[in-house]
Protein backbone atom coordinates (compact mmCIF):
# COMPACT_ATOMS: atom_id res chain seq x y z
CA UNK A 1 153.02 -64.59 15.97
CA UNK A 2 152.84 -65.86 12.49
CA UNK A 3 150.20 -65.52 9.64
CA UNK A 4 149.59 -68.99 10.11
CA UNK A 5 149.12 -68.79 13.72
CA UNK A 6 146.88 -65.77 13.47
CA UNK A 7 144.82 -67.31 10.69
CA UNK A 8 144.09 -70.38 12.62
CA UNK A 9 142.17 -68.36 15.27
CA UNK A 10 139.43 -68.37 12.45
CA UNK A 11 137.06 -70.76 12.08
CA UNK A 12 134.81 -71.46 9.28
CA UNK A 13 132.03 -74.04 10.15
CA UNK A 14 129.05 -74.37 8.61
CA UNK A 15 126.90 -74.89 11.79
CA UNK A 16 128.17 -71.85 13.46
CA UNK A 17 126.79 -68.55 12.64
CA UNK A 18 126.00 -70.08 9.14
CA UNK A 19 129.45 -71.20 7.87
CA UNK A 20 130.58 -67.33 8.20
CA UNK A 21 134.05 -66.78 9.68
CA UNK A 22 134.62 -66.23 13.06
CA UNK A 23 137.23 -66.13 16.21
CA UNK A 24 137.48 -69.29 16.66
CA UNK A 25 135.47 -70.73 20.11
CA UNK A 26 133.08 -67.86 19.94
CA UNK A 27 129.93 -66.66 17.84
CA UNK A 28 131.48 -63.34 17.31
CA UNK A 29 131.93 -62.82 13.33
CA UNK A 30 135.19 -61.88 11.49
CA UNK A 31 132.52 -58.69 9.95
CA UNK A 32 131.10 -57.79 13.36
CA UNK A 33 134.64 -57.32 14.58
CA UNK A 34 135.63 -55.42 11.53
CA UNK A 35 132.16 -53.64 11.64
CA UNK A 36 132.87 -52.11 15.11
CA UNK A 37 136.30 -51.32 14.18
CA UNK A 38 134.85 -49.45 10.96
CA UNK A 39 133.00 -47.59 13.16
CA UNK A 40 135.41 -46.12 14.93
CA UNK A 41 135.31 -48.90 18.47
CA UNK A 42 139.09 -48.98 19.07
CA UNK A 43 140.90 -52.74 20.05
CA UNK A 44 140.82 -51.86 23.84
CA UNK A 45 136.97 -50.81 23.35
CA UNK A 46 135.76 -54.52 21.91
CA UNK A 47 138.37 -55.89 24.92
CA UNK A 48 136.44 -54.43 27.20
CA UNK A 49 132.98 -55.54 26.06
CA UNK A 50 133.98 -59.12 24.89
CA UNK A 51 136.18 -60.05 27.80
CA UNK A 52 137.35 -63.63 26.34
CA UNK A 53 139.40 -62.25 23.15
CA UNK A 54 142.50 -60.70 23.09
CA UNK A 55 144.56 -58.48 20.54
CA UNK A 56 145.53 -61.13 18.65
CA UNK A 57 141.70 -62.49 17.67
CA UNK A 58 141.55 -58.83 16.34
CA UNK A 59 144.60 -58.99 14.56
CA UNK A 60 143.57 -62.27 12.93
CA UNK A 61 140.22 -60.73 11.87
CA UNK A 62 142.15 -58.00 10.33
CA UNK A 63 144.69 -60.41 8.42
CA UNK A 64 141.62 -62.80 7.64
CA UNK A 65 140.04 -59.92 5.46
CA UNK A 66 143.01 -58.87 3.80
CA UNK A 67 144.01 -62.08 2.99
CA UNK A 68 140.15 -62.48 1.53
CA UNK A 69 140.70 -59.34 -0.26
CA UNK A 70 143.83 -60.11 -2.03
CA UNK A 71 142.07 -61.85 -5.30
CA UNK A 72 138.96 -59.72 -5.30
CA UNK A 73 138.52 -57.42 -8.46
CA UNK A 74 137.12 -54.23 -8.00
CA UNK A 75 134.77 -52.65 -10.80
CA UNK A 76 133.70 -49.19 -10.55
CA UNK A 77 129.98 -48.66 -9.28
CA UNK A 78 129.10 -45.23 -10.47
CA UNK A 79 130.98 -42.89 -12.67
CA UNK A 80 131.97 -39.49 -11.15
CA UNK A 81 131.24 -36.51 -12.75
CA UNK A 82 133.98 -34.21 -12.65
């Protein structure tokens, strides 16, 4: 599957779960996927729970944030003390 392909699973509307991105035909959010996935669900684990995706709409919510992280500066927050 291509970028393109995976990238057009996500939709951005704003009368759907307030213009945030999602899989596209569902209310589940591009962060609540990546949320459970940062906290440690695995792919097969959201499968299971949300039984109308499939391992590409996780894919594409993976590729969706790194492509949305690709411009972003980062400035440090606190200093460390060493």
């Amino acid at each position: 599957m291509t970028d393109q392909q995976l990238l057009d699973r996500i939709a951005l509307d704003p009368e759907i779960m307030v213009g945030k991105p999602v899989i596209r035909g569902t209310r589940l959010t591009v962060e609540y996927i990546l949320n459970l996935l940062g906290h440690g669900e695995t792919i097969g684990d959201i499968l299971d729970e949300y039984k109308g995706l499939s391992v590409q709409d996780i894919h594409a919510c993976l590729l969706f944030a790194s492509r949305s992280l690709e411009s972003t500066d980062f400035l440090l927050l606190t200093a460390e003390q060493a």
